[in-house]
C-alpha atoms as a PDB file:
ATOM      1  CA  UNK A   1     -40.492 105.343  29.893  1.00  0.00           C
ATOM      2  CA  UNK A   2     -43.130 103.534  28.114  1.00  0.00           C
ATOM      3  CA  UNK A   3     -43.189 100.174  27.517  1.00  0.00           C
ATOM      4  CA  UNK A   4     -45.979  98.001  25.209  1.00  0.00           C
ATOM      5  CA  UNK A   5     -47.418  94.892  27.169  1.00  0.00           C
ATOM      6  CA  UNK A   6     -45.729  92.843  23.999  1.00  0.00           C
ATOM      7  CA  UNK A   7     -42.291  94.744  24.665  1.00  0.00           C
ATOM      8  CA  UNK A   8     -42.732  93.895  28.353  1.00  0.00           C
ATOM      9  CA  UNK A   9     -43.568  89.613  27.254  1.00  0.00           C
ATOM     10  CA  UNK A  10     -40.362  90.090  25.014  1.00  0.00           C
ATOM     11  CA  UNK A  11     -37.928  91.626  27.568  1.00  0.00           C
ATOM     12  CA  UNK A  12     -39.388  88.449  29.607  1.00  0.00           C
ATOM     13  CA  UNK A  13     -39.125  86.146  26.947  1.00  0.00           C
ATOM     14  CA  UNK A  14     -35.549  87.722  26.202  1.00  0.00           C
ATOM     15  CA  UNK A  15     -34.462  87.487  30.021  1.00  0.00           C
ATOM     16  CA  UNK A  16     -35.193  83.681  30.212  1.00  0.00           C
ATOM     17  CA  UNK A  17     -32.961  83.175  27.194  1.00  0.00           C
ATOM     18  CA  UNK A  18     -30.220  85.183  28.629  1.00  0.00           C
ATOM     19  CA  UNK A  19     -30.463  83.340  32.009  1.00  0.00           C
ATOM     20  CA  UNK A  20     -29.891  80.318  29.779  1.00  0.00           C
ATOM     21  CA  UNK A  21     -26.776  81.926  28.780  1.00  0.00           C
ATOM     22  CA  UNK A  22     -25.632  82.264  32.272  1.00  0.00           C
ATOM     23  CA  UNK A  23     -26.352  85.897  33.331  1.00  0.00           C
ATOM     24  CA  UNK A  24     -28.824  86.802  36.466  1.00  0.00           C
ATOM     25  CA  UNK A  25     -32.017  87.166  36.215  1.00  0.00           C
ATOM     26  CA  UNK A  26     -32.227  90.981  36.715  1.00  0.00           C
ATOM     27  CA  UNK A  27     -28.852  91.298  34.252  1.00  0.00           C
ATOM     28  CA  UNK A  28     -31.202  89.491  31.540  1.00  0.00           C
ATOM     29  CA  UNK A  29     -34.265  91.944  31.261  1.00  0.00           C
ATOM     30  CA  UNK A  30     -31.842  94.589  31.625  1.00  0.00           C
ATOM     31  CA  UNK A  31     -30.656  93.242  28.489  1.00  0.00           C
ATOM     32  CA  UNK A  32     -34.025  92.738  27.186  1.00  0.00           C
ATOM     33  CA  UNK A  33     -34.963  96.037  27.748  1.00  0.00           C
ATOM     34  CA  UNK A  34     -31.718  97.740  25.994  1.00  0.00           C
ATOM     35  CA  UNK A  35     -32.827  95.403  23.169  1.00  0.00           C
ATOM     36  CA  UNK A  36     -36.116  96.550  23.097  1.00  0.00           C
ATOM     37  CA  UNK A  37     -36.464  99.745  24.330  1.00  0.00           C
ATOM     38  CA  UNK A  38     -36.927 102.462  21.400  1.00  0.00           C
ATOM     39  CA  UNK A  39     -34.527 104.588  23.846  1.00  0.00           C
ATOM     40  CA  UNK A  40     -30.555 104.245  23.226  1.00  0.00           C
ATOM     41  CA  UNK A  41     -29.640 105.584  26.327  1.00  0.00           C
ATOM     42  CA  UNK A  42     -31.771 104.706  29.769  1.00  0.00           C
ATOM     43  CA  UNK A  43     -31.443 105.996  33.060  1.00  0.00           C
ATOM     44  CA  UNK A  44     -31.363 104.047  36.455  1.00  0.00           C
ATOM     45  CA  UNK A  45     -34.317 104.952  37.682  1.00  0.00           C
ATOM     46  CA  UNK A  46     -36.200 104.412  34.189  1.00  0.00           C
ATOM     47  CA  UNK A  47     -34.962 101.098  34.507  1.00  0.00           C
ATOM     48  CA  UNK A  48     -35.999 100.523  37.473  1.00  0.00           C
ATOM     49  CA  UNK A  49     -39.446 101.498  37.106  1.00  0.00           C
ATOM     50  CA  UNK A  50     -39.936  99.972  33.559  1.00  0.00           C
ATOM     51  CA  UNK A  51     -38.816  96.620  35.105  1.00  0.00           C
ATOM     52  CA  UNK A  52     -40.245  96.900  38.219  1.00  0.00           C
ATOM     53  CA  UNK A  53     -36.806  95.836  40.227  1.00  0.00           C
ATOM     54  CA  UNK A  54     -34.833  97.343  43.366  1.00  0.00           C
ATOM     55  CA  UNK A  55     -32.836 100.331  42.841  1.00  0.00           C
ATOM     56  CA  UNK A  56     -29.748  98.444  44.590  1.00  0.00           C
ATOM     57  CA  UNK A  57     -30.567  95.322  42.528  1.00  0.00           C
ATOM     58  CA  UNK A  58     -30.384  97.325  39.541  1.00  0.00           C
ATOM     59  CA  UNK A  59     -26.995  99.350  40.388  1.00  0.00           C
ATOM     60  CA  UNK A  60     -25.509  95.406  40.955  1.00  0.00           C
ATOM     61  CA  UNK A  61     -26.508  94.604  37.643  1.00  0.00           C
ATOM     62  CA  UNK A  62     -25.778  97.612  35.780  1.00  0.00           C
ATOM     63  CA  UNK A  63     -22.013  97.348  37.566  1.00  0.00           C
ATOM     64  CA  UNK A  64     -21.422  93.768  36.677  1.00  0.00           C
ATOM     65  CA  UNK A  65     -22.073  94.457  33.072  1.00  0.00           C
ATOM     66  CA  UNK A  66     -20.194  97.832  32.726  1.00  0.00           C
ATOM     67  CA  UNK A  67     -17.054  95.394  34.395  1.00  0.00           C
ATOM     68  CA  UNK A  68     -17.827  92.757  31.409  1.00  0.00           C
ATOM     69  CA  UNK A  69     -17.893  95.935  29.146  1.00  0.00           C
ATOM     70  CA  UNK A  70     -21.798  94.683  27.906  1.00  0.00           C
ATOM     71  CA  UNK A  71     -22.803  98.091  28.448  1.00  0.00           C
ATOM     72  CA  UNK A  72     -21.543 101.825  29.095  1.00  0.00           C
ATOM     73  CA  UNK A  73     -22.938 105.062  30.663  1.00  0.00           C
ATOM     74  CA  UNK A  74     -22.779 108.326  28.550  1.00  0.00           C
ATOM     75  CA  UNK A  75     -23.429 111.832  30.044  1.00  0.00           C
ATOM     76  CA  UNK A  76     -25.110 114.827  29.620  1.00  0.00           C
ATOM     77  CA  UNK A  77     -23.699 118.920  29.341  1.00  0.00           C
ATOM     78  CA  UNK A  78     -25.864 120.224  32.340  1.00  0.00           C
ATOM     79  CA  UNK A  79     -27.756 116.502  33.167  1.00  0.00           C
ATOM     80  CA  UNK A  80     -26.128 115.031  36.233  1.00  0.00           C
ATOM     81  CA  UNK A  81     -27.787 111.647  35.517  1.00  0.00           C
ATOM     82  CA  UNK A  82     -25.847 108.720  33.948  1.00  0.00           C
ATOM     83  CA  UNK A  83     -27.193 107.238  30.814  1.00  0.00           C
ATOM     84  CA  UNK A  84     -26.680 103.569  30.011  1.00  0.00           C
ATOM     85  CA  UNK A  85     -26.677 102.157  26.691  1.00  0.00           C
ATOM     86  CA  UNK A  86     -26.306  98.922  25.200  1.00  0.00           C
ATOM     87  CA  UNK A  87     -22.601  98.251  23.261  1.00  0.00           C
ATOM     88  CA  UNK A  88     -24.314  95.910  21.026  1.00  0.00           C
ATOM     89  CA  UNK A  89     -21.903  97.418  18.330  1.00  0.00           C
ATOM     90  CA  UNK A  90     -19.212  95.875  20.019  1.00  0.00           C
ATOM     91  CA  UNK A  91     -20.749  92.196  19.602  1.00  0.00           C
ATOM     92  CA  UNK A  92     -17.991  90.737  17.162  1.00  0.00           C
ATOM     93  CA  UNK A  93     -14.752  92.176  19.345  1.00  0.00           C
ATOM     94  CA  UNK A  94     -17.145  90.488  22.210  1.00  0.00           C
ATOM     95  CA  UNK A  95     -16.937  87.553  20.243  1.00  0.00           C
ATOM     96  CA  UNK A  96     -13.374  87.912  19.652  1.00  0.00           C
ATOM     97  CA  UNK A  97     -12.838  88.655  22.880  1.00  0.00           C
ATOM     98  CA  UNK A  98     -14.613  85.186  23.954  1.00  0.00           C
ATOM     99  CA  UNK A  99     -13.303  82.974  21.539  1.00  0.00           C
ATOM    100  CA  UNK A 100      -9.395  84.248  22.970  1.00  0.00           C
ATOM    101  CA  UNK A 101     -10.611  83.662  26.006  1.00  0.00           C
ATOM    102  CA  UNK A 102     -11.008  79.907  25.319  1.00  0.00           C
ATOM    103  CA  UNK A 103      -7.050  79.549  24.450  1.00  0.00           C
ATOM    104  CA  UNK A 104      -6.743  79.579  27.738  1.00  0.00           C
ATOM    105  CA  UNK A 105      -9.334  77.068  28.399  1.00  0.00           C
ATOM    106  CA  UNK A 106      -8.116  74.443  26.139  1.00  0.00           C
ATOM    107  CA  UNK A 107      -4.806  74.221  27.162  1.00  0.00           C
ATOM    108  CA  UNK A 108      -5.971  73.421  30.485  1.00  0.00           C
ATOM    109  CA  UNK A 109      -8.040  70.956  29.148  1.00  0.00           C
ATOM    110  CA  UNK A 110      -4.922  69.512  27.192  1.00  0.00           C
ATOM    111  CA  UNK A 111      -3.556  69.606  30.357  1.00  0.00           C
ATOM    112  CA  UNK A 112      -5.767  67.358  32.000  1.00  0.00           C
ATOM    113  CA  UNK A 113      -5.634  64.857  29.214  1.00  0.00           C
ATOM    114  CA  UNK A 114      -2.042  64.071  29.515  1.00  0.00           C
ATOM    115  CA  UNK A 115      -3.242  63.089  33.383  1.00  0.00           C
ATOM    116  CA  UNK A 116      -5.662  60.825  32.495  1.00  0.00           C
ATOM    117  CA  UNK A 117      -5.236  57.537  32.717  1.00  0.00           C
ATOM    118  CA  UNK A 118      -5.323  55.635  29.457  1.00  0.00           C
ATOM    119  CA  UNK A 119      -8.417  52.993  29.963  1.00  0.00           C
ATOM    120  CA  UNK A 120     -11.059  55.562  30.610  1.00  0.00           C
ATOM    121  CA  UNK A 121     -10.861  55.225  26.291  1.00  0.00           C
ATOM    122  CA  UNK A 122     -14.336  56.399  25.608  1.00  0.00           C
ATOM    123  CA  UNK A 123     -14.160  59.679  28.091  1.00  0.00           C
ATOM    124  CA  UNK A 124     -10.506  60.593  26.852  1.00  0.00           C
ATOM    125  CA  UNK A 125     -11.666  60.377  22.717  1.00  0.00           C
ATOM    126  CA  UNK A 126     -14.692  63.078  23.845  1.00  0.00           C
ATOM    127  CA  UNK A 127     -11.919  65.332  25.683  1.00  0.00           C
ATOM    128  CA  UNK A 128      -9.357  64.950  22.901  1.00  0.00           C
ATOM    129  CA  UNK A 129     -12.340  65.635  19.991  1.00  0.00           C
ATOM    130  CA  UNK A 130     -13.710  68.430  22.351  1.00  0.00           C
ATOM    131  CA  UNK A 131      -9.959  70.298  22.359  1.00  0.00           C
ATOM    132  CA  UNK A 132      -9.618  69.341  18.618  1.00  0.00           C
ATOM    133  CA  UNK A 133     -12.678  71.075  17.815  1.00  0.00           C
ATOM    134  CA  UNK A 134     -11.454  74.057  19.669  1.00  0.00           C
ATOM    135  CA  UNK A 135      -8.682  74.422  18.208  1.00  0.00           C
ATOM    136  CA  UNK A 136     -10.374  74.462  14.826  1.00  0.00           C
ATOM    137  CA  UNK A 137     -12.794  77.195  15.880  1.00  0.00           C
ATOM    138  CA  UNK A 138      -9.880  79.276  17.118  1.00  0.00           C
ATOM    139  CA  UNK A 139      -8.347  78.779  13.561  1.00  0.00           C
ATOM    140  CA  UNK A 140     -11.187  79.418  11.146  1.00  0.00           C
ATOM    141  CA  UNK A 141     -13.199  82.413  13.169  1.00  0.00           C
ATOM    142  CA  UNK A 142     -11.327  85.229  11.666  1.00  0.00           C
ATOM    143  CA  UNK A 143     -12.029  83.631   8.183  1.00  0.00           C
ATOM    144  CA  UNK A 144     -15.514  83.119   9.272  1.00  0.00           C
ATOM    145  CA  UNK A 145     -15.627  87.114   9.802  1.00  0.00           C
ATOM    146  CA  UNK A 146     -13.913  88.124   6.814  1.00  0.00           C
ATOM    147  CA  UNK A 147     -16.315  86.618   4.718  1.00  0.00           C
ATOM    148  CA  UNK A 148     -19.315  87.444   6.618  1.00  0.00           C
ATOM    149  CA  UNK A 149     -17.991  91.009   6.528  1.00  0.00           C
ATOM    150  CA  UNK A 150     -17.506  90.554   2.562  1.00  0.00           C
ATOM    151  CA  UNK A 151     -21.397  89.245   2.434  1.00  0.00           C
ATOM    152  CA  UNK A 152     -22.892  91.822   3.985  1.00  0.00           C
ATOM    153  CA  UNK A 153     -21.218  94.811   2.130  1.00  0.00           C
ATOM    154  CA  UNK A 154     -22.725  92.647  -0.985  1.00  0.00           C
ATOM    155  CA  UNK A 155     -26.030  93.647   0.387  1.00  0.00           C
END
């Protein structure tokens, strides 16, 4: 697989970001890479040599995010070898999927505002605004998609 010097800065560039966003290193430029790449599908090893990175480090990563469903592996009549490929058209059930996810946060953190104590004023009003704004996120992001769905079949 072939790779421009510019792709390869991006899939860097790319990789810090998703760091940022709390993935490994090595699960970031495989990211980068799927983002980049002019390839759907990639194979192990062509991600491995592309990025440079251990075969076992690369089977870790590649694992973690077919168990967080980021990515999935397609196969070939007559091709033993696995193909991965991004599921980047799966990013607003991801989102979905995420926002859910925080119900489960915020009632914990409803939880441990009833056990506060009372003159800790200023930390409790940033918990209690905190939940409140989760709650409104949880109740406006199917609206939000609805009419982001509506503007973009405008187009």
């Amino acid at each position: 697989m072939q790779i421009t010097e510019t792709k390869k800065r991006l899939i860097e560039k790319l990789g810090v970001f998703f760091e940022g966003q709390g993935k490994t290193p090595v699960e970031a430029r495989i990211i980068g890479l799927f983002l980049v790449a002019d390839q759907i599908e990639i194979t192990l090893v062509d991600i491995q040599q592309t990025l440079s990175i251990s075969k076992s480090a690369v089977n870790n990563a590649i694992n973690v995010l077919l168990l967080r469903e980021e990515v999935e592996y397609v196969t070939k009549p007559g091709d033993r070898k696995k193909y991965y490929k991004s599921k980047i058209e799966q990013w607003m059930t991801h989102v979905e999927q995420h926002i859910e996810k925080s119900v489960e946060g915020k009632v914990l953190l409803k939880e441990a505002l009833e056990q506060r104590i009372k003159t800790t004023k200023t930390f409790n009003t940033a918990l209690k605004d905190m939940i409140d704004f989760m709650d409104y996120v949880q109740s406006q992001h199917k609206e939000l998609f609805t009419k982001w769905k509506k503007l973009r079949n405008k187009s």
